[in-house]
Protein backbone atom coordinates (compact mmCIF):
# COMPACT_ATOMS: atom_id res chain seq x y z
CA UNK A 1 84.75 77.66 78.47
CA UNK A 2 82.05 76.75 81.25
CA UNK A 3 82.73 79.08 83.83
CA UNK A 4 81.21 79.61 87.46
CA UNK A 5 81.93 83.16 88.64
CA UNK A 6 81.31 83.79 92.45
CA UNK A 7 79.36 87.00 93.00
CA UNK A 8 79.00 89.28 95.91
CA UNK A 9 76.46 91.25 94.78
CA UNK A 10 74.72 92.83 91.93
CA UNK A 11 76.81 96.14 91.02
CA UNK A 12 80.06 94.17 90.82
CA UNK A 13 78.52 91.97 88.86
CA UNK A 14 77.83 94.80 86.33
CA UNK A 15 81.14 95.12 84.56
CA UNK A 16 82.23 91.20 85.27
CA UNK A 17 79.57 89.74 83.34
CA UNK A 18 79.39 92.59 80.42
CA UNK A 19 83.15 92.00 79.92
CA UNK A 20 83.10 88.11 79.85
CA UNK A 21 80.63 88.36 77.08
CA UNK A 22 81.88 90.39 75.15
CA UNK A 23 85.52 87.37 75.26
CA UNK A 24 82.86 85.29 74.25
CA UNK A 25 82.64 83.65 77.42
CA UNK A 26 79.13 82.74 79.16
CA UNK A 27 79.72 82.80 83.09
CA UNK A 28 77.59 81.09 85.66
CA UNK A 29 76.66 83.20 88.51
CA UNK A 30 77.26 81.81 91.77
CA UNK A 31 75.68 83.51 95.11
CA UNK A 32 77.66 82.18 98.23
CA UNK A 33 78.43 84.94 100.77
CA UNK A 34 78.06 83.78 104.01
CA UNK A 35 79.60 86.52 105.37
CA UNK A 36 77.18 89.25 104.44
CA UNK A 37 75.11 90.82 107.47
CA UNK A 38 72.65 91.33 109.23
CA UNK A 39 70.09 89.10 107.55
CA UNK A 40 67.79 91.77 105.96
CA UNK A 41 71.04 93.04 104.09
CA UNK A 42 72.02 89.68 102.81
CA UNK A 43 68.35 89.32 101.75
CA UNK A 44 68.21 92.75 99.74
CA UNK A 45 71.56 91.95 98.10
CA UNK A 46 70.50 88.43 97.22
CA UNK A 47 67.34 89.69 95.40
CA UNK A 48 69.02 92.38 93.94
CA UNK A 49 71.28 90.03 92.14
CA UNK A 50 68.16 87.03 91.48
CA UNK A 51 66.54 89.86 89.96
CA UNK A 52 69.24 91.29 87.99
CA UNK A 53 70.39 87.91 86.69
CA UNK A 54 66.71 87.09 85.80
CA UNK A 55 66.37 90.21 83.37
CA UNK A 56 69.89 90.08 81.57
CA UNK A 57 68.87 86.22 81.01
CA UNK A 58 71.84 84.71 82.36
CA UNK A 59 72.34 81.36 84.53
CA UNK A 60 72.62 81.60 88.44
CA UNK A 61 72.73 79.35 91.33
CA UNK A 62 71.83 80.74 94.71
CA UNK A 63 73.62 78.87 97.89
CA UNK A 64 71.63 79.68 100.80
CA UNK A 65 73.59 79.99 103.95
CA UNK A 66 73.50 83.14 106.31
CA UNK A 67 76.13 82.22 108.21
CA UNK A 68 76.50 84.61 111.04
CA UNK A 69 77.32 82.43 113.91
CA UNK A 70 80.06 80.03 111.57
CA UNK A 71 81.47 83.54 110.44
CA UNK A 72 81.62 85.19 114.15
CA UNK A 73 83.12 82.02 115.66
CA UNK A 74 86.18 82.03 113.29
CA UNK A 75 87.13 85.36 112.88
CA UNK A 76 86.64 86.98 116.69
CA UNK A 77 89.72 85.97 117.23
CA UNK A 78 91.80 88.40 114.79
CA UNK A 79 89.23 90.60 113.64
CA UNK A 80 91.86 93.09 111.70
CA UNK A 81 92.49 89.78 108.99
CA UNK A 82 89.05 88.73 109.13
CA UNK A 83 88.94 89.35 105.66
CA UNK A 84 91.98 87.20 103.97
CA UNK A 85 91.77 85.00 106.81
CA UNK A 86 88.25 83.78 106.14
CA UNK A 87 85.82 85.77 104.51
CA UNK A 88 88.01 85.75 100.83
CA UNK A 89 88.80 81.98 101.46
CA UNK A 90 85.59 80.16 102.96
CA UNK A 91 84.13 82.05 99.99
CA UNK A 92 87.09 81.16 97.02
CA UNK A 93 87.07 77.44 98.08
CA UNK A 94 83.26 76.64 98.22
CA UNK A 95 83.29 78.37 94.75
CA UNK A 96 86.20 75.95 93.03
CA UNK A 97 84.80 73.01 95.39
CA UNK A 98 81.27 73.33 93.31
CA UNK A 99 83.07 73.94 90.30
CA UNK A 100 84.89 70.90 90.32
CA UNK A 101 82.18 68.66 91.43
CA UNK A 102 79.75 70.41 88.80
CA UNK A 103 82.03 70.14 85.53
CA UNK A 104 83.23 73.29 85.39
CA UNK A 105 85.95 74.28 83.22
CA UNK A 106 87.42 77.24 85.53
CA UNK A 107 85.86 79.52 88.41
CA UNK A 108 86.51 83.45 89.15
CA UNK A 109 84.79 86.43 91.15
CA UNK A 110 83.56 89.57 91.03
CA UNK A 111 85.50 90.35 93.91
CA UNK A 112 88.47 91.19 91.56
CA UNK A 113 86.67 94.55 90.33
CA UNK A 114 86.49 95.82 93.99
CA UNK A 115 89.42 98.62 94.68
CA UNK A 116 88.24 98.53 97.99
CA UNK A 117 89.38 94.89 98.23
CA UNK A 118 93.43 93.24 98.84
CA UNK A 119 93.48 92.05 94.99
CA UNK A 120 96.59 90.31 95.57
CA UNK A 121 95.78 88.50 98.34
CA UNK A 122 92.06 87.79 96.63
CA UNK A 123 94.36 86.12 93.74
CA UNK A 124 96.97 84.31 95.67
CA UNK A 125 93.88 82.57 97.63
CA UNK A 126 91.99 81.48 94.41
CA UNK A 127 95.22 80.07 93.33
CA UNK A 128 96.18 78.14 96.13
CA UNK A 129 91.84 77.25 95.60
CA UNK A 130 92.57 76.05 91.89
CA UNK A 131 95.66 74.10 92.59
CA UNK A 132 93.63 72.24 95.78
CA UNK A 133 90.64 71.27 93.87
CA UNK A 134 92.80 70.73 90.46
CA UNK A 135 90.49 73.22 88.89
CA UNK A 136 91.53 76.67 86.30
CA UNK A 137 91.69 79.89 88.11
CA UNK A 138 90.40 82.45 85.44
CA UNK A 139 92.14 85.52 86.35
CA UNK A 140 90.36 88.83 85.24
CA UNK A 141 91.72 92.65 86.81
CA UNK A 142 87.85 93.85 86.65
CA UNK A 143 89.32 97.21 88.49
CA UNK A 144 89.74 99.07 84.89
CA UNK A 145 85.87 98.80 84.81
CA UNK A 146 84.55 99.49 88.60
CA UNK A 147 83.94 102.93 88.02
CA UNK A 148 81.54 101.90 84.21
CA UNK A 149 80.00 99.16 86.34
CA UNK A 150 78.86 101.21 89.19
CA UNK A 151 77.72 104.41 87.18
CA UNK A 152 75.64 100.96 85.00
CA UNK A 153 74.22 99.58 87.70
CA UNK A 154 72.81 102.73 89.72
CA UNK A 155 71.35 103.45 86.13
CA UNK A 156 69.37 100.15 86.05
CA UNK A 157 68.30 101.50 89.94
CA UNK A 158 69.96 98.49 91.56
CA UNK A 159 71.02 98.50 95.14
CA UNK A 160 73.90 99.61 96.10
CA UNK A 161 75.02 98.97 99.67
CA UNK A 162 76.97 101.19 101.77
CA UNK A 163 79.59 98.42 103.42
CA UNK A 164 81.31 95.57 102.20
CA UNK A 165 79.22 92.89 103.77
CA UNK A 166 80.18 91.67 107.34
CA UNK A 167 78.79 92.91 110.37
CA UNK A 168 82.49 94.81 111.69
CA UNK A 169 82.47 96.40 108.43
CA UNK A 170 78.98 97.82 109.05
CA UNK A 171 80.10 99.00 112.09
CA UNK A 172 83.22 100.76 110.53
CA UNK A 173 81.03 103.01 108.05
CA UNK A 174 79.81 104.88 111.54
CA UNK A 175 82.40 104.39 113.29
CA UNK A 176 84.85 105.98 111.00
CA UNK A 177 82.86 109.28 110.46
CA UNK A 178 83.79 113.09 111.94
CA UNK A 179 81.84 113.33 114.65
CA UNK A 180 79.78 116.62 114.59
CA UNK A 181 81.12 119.40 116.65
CA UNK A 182 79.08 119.35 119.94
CA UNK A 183 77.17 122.49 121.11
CA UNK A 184 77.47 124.54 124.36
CA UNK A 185 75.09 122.74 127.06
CA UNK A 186 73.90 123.34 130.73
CA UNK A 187 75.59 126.70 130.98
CA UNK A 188 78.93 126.15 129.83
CA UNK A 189 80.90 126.82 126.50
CA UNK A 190 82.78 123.91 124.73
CA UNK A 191 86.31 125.25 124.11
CA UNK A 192 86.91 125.56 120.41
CA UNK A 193 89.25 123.85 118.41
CA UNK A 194 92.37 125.69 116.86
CA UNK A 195 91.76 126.94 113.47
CA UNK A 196 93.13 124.57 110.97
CA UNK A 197 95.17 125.87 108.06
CA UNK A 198 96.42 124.79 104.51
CA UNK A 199 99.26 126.91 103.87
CA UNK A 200 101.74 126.74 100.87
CA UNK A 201 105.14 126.33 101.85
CA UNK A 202 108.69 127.11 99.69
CA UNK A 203 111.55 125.93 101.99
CA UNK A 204 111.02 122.02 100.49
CA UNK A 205 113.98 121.17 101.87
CA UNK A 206 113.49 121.54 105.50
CA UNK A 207 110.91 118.57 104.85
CA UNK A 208 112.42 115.64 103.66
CA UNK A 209 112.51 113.47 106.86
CA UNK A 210 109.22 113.67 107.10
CA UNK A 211 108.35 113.05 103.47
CA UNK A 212 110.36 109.76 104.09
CA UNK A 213 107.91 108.35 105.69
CA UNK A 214 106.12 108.08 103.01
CA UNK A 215 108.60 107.64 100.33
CA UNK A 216 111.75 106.41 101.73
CA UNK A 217 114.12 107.24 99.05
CA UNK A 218 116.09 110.92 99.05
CA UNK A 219 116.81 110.44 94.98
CA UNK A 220 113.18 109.83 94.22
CA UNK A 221 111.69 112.67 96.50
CA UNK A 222 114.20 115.18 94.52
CA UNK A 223 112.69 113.82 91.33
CA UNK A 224 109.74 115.78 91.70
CA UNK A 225 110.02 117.99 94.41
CA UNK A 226 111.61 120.72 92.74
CA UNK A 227 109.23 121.14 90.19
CA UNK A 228 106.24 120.33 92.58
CA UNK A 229 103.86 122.22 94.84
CA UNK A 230 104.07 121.62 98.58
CA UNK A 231 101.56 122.43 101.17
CA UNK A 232 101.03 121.54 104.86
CA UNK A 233 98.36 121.30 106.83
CA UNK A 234 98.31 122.82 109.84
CA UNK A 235 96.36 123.38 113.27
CA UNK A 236 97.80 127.08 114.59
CA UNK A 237 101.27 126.95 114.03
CA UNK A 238 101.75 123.14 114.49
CA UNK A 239 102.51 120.87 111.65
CA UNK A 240 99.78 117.95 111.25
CA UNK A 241 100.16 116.83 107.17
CA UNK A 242 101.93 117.58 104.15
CA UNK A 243 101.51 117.19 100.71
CA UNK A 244 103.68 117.08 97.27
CA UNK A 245 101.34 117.99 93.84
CA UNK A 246 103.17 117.97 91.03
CA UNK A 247 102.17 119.55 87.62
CA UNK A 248 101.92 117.17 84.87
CA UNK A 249 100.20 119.54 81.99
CA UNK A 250 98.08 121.91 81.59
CA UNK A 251 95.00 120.01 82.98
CA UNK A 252 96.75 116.94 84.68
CA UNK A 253 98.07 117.51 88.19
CA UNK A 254 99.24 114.02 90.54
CA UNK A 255 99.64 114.03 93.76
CA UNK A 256 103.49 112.57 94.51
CA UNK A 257 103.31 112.22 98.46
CA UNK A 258 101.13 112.65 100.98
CA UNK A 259 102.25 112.25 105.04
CA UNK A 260 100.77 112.90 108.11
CA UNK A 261 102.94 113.31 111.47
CA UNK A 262 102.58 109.83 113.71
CA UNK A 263 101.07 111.27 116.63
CA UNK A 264 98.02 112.54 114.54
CA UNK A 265 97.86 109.84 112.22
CA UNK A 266 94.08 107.77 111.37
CA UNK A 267 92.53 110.62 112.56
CA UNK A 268 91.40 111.84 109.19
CA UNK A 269 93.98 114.76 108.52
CA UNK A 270 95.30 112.92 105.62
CA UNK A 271 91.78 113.72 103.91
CA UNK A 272 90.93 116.96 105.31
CA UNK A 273 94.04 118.15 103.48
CA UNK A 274 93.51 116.43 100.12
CA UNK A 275 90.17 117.55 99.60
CA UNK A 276 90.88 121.17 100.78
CA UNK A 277 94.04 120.78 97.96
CA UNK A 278 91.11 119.25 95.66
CA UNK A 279 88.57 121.87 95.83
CA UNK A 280 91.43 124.64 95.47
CA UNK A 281 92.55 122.93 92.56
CA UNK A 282 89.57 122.00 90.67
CA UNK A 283 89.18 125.87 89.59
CA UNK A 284 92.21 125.39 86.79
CA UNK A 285 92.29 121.48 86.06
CA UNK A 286 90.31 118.70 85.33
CA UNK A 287 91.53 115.87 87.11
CA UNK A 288 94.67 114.67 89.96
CA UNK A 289 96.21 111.03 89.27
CA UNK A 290 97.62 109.11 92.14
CA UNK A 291 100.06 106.30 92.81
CA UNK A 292 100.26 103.99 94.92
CA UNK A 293 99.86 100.69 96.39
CA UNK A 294 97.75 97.76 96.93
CA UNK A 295 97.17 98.19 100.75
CA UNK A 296 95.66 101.98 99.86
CA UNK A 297 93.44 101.70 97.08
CA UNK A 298 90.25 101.87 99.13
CA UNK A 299 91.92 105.08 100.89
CA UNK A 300 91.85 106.92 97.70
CA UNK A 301 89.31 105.01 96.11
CA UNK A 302 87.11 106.80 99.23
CA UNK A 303 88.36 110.23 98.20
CA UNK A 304 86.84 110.11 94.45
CA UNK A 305 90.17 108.77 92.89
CA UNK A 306 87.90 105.82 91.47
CA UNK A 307 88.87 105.63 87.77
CA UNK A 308 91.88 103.17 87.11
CA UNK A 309 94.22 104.37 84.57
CA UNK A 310 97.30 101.84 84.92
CA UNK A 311 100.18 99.96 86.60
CA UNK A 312 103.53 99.81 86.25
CA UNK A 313 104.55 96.59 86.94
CA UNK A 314 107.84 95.97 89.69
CA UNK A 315 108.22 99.74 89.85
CA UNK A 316 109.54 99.42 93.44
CA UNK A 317 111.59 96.78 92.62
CA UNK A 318 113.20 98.56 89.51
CA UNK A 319 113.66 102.30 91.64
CA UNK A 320 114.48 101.21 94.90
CA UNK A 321 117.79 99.62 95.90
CA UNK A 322 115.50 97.96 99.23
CA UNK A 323 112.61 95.60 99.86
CA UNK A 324 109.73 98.45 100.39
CA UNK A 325 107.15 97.05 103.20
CA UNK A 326 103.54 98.62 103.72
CA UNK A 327 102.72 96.35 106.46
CA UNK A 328 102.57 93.17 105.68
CA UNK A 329 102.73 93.14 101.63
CA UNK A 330 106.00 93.83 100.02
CA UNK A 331 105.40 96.61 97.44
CA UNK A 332 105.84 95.51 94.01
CA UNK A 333 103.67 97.32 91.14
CA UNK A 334 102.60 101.05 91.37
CA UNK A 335 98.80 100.97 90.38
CA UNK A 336 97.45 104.52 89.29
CA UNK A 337 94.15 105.97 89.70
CA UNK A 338 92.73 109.30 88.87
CA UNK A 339 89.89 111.65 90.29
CA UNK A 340 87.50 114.08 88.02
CA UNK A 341 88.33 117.19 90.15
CA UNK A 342 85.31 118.60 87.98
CA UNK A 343 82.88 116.03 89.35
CA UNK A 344 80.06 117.31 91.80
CA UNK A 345 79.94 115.48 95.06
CA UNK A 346 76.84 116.26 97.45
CA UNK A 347 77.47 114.99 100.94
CA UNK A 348 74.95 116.07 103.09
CA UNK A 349 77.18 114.36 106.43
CA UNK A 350 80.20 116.65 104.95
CA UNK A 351 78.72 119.61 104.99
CA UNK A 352 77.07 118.99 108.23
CA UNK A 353 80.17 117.86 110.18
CA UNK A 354 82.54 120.37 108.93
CA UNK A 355 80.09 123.13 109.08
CA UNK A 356 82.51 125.29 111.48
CA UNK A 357 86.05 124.25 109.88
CA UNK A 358 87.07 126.87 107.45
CA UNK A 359 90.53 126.21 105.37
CA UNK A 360 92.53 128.56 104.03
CA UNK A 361 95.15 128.92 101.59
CA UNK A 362 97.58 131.55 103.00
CA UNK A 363 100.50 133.08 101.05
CA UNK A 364 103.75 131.57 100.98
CA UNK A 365 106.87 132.26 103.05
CA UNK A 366 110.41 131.46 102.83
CA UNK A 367 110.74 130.30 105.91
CA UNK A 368 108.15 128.67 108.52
């Protein structure tokens, strides 16, 4: 098979290309990311991958176009789809377009090992690509090797960039962070903030509408409540986030269901409370799976869960008697993931910004 794989960059081209080879298949790289800024970054990630392709001895072709005005004109007007709106599809179609014209047999991407990226939506887009340009879509999950590929690739000292590629998504990385608690200035103390609290809680019942939310079947929930541990996160004596672990073995935990209240959700609760569970955990077991969707993959993906372990294909089909809707997809397949709670994480901006928030796990009640 002659095949012409688009590539975003180097690391995710790691596992792609290893895998191919070993099917026996030679791919073609193709560089076309127009949508990767400012320049200096689309330079470092284009010699990255010249370099990289030159010393594993494989086939590339390099399509120069920094394309910051083209991309800011056509996606300033809905900058929250920028992604499956243009940046997946202006990249998907030039890739079958040379393909075609070029003899190509088929054409794929290394966009498809990304669990930061909408896979479905990456898929349905090369598809409607394939069937345009009357061209074979070859359809690869990379995701089961993200984790060997990255772990390859900062071996070999590649670069490895901090943000997907466009310049909103630069922004995001800063924009998203705890800000550091200011200090008192010009004579006058900054009030504190409450004391934040993980507390185990026993009186699962009282719980259940707001567990909903994030599971919104009663028969499910009681699956593994019972037999789970519950915890909420809390700021005084107000409820902020809660959180359903259940015990799988001796070394295995998975974390079942995880909600935050709507008037303090994106605000990062979510996380504080997992990793506070995390680090509490990690003393007796080895590692936490999760399941869940497409839409939050890069959400736990963020939060160390970055090995893929399975999916269980039309799960919410098969358990729930409803259509189940996280925004805009319609949930289909349950796609696990699991985190080493053994693994060592430095984060110098962690420590730094939570320097004066101390968690605590207090001692269960029967009532709160």
């Amino acid at each position: 098979m002659k095949l012409l794989m688009h590539t975003c960059c180097a690391p995710c081209s790691v596992y792609c290309i290893d895998s191919l080879r070993e099917e026996g298949i030679e791919p073609t790289i193709y560089w076309y990311n127009p949508n990767i800024h400012p320049y200096m970054e689309y330079r470092t990630r284009r010699d990255c991958l010249k370099e990289y392709t030159k010393s594993i001895e494989i086939e590339a072709i390099f399509e120069e176009e920094y394309g910051l005005n083209e991309f800011c004109k056509n996606v300033i007007g809905d900058l929250n789809n920028r992604c499956k709106n243009y940046c997946y599809k202006v990249r998907l179609e030039q890739t079958a377009k040379y393909a075609k014209e070029n003899g190509y047999d088929a054409f794929t991407t290394t966009l498809l090992v990304s669990p930061y990226q909408n896979h479905e939506v990456l898929t349905e887009i090369a598809k409607e690509m394939a069937k345009k340009y009357n061209i074979e879509f070859l359809y690869r999950d990379f995701r089961v090797g993200f984790r060997v590929g990255q772990a390859k690739a900062r071996e070999l000292g590649l670069y490895m960039q901090k943000y997907c590629g466009c310049v909103f998504s630069e922004e995001m990385r800063y924009y998203n962070r705890n800000p550091i608690q200011a200090r008192a200035t010009n004579g006058y103390e900054i009030p504190k903030e409450p004391r934040m609290q993980v507390k185990k809680i026993e009186n699962k019942e009282d719980y259940i509408d707001l567990l909903l939310e994030a599971d919104p079947s009663k028969d499910m929930i009681h699956k593994y409540l019972n037999d789970s541990d519950v915890y909420a996160l809390k700021k005084e004596d107000e409820l902020i986030s809660i959180a359903v672990i259940l015990h799988i073995d001796r070394k295995t935990l998975e974390l079942k269901n995880i909600v935050t209240k709507e008037n303090y959700r994106n605000k990062g609760y979510a996380k504080t409370l997992l990793k506070s569970l995390c680090g509490n955990y990690k003393q007796k077991y080895d590692r936490m799976l999760v399941g869940t969707t497409e839409n939050n993959i890069p959400f736990y993906v963020k939060q160390g869960f970055d090995k893929y372990e399975k999916t269980i294909k039309n799960f919410f089909i098969d358990n729930y008697k409803e259509e189940i809707k996280d925004g805009e997809l319609t949930c289909t397949d349950l796609i696990y993931y699991s985190k080493d709670l053994k693994k060592k994480i430095i984060s110098n901006i962690y420590k730094k910004s939570n320097r004066n928030i101390r968690f605590f796990i207090l001692p269960s009640k029967r009532k709160e």
